[in-house]
PDB file of N, CA and C in Angstrom:
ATOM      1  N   UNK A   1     101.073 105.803  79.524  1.00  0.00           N
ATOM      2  CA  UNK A   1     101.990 104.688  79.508  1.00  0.00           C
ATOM      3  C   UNK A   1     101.317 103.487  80.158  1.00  0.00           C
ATOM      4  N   UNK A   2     101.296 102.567  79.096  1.00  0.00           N
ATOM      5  CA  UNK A   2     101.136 101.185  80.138  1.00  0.00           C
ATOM      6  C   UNK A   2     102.103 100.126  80.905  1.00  0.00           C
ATOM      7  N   UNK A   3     101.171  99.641  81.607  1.00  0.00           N
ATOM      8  CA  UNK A   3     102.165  98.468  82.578  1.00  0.00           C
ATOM      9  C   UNK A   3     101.212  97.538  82.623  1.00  0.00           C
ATOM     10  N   UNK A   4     101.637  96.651  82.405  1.00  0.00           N
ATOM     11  CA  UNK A   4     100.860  95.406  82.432  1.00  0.00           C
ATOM     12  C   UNK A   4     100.138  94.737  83.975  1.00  0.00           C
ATOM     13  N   UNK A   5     101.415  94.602  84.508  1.00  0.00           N
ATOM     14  CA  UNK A   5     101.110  94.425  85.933  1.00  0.00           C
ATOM     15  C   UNK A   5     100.130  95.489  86.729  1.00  0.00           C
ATOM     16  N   UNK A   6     100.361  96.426  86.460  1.00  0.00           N
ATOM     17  CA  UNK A   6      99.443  97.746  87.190  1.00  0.00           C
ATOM     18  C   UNK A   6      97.988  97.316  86.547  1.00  0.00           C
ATOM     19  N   UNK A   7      97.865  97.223  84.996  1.00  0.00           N
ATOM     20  CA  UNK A   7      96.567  96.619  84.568  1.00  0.00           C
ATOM     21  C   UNK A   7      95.754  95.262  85.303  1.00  0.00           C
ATOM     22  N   UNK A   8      96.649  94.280  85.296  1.00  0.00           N
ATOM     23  CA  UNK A   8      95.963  93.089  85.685  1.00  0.00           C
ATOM     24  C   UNK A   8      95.442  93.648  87.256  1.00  0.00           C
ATOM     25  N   UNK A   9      96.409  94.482  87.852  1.00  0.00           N
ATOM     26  CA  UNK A   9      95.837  94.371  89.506  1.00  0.00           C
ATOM     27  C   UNK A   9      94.358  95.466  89.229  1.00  0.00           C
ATOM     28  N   UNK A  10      94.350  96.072  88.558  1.00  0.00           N
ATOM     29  CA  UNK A  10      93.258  96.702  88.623  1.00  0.00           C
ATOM     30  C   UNK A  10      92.010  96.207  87.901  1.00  0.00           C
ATOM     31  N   UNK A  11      91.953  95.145  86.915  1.00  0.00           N
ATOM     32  CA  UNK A  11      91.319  93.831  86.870  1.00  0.00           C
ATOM     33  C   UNK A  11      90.569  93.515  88.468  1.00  0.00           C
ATOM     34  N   UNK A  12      91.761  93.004  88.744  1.00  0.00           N
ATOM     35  CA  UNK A  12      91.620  92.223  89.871  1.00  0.00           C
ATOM     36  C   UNK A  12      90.553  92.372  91.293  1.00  0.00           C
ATOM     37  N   UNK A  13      91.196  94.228  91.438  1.00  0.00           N
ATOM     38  CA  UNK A  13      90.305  95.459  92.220  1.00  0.00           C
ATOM     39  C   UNK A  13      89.041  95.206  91.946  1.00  0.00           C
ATOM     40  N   UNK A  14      88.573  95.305  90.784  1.00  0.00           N
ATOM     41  CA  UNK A  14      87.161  95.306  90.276  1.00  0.00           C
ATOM     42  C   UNK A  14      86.407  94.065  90.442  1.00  0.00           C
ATOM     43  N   UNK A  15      87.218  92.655  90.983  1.00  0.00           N
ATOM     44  CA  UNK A  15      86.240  91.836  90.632  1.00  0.00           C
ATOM     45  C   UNK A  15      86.191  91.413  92.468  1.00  0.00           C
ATOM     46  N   UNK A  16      87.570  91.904  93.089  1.00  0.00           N
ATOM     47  CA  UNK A  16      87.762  91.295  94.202  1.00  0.00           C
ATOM     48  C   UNK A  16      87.480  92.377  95.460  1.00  0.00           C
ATOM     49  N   UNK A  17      86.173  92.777  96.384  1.00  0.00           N
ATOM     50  CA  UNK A  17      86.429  93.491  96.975  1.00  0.00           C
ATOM     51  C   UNK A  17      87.379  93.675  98.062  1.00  0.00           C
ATOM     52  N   UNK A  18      87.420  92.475  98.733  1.00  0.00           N
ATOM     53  CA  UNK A  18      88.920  92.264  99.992  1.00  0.00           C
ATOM     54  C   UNK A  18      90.188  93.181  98.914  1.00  0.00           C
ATOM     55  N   UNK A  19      90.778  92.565  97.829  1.00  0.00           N
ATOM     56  CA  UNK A  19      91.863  93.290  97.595  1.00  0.00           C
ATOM     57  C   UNK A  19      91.329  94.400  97.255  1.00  0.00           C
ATOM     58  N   UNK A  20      90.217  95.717  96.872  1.00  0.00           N
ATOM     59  CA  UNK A  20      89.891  96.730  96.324  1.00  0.00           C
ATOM     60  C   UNK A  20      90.117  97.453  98.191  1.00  0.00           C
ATOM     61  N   UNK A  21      89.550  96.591  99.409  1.00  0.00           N
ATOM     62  CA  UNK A  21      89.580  97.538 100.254  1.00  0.00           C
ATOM     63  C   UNK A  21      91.537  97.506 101.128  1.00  0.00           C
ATOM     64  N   UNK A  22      91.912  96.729 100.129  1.00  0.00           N
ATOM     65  CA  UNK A  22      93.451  96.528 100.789  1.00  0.00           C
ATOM     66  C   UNK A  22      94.335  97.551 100.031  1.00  0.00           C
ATOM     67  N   UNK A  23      93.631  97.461  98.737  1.00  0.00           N
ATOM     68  CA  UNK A  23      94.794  98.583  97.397  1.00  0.00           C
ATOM     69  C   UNK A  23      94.191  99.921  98.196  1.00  0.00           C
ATOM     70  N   UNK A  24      93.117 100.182  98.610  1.00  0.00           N
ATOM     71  CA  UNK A  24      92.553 101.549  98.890  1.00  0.00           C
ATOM     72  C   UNK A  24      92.942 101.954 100.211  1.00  0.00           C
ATOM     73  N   UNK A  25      93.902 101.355 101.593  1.00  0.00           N
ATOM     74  CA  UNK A  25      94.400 101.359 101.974  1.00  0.00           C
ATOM     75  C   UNK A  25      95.741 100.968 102.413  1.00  0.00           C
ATOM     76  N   UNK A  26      95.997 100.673 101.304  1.00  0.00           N
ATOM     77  CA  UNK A  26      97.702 100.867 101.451  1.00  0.00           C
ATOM     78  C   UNK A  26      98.040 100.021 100.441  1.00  0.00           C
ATOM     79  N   UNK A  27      98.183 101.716  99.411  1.00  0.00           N
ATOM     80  CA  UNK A  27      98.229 100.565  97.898  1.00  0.00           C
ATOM     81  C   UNK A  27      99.722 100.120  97.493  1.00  0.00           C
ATOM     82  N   UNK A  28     100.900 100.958  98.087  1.00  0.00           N
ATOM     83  CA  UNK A  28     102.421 100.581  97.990  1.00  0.00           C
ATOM     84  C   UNK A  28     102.307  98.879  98.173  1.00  0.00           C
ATOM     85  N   UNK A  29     102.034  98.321  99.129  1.00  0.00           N
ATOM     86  CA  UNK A  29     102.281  96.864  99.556  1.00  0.00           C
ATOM     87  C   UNK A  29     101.509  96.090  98.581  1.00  0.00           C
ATOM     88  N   UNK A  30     100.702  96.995  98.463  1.00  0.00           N
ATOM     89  CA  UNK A  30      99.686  95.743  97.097  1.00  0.00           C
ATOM     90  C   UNK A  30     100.049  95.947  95.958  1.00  0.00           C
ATOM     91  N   UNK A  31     100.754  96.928  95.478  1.00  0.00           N
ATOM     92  CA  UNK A  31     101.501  97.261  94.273  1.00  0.00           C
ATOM     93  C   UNK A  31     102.547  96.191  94.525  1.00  0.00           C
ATOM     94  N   UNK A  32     103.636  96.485  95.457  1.00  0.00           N
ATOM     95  CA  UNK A  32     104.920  96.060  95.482  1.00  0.00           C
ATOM     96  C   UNK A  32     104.825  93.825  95.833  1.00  0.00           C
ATOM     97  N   UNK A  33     103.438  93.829  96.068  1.00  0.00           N
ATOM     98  CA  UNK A  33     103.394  92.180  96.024  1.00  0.00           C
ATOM     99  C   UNK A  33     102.785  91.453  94.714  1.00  0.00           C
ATOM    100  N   UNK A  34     102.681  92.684  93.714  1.00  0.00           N
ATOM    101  CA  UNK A  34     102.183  92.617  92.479  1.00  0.00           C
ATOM    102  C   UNK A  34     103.643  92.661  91.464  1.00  0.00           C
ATOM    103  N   UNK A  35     104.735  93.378  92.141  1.00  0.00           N
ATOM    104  CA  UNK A  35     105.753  93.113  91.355  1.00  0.00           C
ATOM    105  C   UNK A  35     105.700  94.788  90.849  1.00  0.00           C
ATOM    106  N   UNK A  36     105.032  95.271  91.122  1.00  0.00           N
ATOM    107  CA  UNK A  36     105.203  96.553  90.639  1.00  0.00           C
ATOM    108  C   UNK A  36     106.117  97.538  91.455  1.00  0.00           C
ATOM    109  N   UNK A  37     107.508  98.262  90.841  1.00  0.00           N
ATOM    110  CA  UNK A  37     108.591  99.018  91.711  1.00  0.00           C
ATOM    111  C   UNK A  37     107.707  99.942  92.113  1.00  0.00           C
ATOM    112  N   UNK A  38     107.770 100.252  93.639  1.00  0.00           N
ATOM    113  CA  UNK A  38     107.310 101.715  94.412  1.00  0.00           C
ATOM    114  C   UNK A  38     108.918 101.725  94.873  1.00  0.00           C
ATOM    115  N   UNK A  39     108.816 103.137  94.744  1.00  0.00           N
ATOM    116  CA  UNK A  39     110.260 103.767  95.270  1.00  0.00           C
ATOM    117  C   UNK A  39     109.967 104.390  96.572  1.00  0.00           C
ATOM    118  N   UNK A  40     111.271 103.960  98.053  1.00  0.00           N
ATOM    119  CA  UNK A  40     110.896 104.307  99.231  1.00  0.00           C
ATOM    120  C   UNK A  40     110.742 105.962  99.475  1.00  0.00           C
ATOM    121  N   UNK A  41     109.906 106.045 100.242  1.00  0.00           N
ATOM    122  CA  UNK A  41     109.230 107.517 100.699  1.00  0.00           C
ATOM    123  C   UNK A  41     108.247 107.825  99.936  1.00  0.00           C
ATOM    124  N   UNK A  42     107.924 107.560  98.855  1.00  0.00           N
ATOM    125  CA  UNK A  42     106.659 107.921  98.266  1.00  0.00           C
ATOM    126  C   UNK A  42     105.119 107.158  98.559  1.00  0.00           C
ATOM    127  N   UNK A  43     104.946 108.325  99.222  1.00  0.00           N
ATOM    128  CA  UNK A  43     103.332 108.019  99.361  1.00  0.00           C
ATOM    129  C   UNK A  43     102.436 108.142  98.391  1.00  0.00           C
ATOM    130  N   UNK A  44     101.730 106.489  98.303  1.00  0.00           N
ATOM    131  CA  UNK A  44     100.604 106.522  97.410  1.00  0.00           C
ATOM    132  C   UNK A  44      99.264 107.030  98.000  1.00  0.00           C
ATOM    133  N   UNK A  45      98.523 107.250  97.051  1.00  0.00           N
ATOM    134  CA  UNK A  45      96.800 107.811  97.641  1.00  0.00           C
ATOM    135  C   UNK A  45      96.231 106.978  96.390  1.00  0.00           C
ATOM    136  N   UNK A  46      95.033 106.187  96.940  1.00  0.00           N
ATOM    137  CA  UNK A  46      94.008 106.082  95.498  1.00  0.00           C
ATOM    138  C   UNK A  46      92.951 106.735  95.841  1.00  0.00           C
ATOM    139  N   UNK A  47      92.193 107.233  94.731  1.00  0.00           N
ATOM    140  CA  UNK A  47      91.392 107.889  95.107  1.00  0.00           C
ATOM    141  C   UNK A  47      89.932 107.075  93.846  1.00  0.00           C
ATOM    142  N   UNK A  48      88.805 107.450  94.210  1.00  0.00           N
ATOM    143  CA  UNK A  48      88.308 106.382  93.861  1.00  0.00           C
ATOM    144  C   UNK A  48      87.066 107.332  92.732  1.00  0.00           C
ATOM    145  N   UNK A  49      86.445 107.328  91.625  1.00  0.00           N
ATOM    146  CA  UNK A  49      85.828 108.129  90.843  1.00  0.00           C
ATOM    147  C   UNK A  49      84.489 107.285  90.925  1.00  0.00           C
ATOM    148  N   UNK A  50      83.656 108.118  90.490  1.00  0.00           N
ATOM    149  CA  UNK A  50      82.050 107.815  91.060  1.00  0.00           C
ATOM    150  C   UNK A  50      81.464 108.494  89.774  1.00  0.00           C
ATOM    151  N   UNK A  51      79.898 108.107  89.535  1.00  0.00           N
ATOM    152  CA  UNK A  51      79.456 108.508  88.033  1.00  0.00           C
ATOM    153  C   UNK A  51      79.073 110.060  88.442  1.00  0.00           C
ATOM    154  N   UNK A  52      79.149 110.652  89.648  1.00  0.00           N
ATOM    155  CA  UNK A  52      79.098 112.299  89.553  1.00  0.00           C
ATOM    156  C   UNK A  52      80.480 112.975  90.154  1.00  0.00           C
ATOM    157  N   UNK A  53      81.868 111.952  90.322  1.00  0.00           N
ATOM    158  CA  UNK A  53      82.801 112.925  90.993  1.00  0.00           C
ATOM    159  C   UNK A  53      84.568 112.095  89.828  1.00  0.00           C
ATOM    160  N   UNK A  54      84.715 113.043  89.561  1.00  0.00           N
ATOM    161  CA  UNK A  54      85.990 112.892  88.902  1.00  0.00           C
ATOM    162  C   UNK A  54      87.382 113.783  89.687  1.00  0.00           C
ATOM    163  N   UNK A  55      88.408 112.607  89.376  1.00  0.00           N
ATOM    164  CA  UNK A  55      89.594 113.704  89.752  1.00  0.00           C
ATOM    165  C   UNK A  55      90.554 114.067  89.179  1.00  0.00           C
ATOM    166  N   UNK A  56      91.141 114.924  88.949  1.00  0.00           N
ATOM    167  CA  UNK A  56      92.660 115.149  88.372  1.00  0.00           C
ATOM    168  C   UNK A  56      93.466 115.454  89.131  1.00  0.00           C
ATOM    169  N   UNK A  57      94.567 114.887  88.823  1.00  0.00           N
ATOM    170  CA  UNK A  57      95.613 114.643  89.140  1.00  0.00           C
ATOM    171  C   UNK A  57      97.089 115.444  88.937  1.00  0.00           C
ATOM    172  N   UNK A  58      97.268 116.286  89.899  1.00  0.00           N
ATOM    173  CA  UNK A  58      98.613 117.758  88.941  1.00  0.00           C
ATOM    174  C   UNK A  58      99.479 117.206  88.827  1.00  0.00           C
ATOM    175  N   UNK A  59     100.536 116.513  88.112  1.00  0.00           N
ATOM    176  CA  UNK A  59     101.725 115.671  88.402  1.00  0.00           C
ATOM    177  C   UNK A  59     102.640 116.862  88.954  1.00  0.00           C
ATOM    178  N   UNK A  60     103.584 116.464  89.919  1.00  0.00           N
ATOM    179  CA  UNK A  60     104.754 117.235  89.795  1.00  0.00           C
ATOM    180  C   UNK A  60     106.011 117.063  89.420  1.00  0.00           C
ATOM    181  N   UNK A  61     106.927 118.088  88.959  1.00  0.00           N
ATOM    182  CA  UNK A  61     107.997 117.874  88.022  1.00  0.00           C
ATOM    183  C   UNK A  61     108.817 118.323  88.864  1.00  0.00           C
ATOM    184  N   UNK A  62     110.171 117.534  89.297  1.00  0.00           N
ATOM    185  CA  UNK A  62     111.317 117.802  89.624  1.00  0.00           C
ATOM    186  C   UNK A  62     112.313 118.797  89.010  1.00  0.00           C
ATOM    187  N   UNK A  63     112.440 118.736  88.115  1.00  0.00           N
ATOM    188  CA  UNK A  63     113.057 119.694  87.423  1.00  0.00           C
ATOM    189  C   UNK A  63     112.380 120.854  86.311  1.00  0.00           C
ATOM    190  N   UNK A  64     111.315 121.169  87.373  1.00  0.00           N
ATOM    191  CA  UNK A  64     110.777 122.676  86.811  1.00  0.00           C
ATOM    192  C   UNK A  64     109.395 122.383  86.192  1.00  0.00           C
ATOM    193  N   UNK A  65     109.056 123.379  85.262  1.00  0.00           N
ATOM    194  CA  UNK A  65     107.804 123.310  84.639  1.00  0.00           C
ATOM    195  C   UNK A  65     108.019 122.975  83.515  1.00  0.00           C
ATOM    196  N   UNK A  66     107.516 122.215  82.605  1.00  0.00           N
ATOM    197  CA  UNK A  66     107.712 122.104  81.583  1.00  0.00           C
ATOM    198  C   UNK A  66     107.271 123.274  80.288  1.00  0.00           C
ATOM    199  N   UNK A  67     108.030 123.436  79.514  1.00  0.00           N
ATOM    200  CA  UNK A  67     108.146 124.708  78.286  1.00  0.00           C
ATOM    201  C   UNK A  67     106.478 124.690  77.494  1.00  0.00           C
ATOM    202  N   UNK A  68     106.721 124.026  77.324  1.00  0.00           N
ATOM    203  CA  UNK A  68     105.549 123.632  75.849  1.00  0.00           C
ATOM    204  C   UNK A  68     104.811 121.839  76.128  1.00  0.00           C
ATOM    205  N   UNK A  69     103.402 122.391  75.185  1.00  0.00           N
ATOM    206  CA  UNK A  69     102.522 121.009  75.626  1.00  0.00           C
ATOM    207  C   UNK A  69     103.210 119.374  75.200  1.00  0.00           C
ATOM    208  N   UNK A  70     104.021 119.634  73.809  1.00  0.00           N
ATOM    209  CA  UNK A  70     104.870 118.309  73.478  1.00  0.00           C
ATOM    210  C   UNK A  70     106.117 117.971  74.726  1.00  0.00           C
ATOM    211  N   UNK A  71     106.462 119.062  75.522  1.00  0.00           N
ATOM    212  CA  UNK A  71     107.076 118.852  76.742  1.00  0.00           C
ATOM    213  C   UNK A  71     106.707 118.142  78.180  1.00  0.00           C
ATOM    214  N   UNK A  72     104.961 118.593  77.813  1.00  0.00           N
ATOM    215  CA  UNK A  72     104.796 118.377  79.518  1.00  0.00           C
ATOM    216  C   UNK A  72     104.339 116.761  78.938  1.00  0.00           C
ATOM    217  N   UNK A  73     103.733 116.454  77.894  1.00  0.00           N
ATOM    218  CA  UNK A  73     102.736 115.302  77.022  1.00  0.00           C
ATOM    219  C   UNK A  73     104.097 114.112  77.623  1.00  0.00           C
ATOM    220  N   UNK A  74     105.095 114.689  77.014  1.00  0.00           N
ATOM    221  CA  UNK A  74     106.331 113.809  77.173  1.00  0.00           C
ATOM    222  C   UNK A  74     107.263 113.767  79.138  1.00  0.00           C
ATOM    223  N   UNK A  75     107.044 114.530  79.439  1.00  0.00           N
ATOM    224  CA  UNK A  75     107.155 114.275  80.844  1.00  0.00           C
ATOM    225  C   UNK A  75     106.611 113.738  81.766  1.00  0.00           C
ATOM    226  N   UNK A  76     105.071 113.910  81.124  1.00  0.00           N
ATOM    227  CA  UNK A  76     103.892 113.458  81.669  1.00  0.00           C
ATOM    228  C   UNK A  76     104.327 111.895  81.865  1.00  0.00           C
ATOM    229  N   UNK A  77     104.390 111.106  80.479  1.00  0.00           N
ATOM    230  CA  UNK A  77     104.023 109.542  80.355  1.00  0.00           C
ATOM    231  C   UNK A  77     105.411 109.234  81.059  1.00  0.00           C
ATOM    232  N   UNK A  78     106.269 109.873  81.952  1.00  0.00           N
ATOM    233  CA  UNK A  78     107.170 108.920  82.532  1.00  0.00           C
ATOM    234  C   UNK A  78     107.367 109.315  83.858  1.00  0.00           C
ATOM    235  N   UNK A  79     105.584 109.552  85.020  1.00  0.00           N
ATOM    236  CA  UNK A  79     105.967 110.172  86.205  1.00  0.00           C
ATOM    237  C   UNK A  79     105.299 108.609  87.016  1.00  0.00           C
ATOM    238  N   UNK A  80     104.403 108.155  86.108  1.00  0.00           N
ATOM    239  CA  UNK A  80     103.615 107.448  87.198  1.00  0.00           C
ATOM    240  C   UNK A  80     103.846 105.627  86.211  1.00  0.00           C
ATOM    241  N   UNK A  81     104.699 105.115  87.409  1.00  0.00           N
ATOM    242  CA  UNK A  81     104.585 103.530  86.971  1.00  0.00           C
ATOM    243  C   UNK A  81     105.006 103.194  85.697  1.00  0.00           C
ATOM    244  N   UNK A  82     106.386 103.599  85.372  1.00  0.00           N
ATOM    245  CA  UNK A  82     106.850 102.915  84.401  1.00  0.00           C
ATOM    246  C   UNK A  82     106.896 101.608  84.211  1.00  0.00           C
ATOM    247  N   UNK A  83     107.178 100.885  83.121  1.00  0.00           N
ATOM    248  CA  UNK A  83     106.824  99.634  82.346  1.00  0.00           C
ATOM    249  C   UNK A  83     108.738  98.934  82.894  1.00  0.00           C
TER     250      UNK A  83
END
């Protein structure tokens, strides 16, 4: 799923290191002055990928596991930063 706003700031990350070392420590406030909704109590983490270290990411589901892959595909695109 995209968001526009989440795109441009990560533009932004890449060209600006002051805001790359501000999103990488405390990315809620730099999200939320970007206009992007963070909902209270949730802690963000960024984590940062390198040309020998990748990460994945397990989402978790509130209401259980999902059945089948067209289930989780579709649960998936509405956990992180809706539009």
């Amino acid at each position: 799923m995209q968001n526009p706003l989440f795109d441009e700031l990560l533009l932004d990350v890449y060209s600006d290191m002051e805001l790359k070392r501000r999103f990488l420590d405390d990315p809620a406030s730099i999200l939320r002055q970007r206009g992007v909704e963070v909902p209270d109590g949730v802690e963000l983490r960024v984590l940062e990928d390198s040309p020998t270290v990748r990460h994945i990411v397990l989402p978790h589901f509130h209401d259980g596991t999902p059945a089948s892959t067209e289930e989780l595909a579709s649960r998936k695109s509405k956990i992180i930063l809706p539009p």
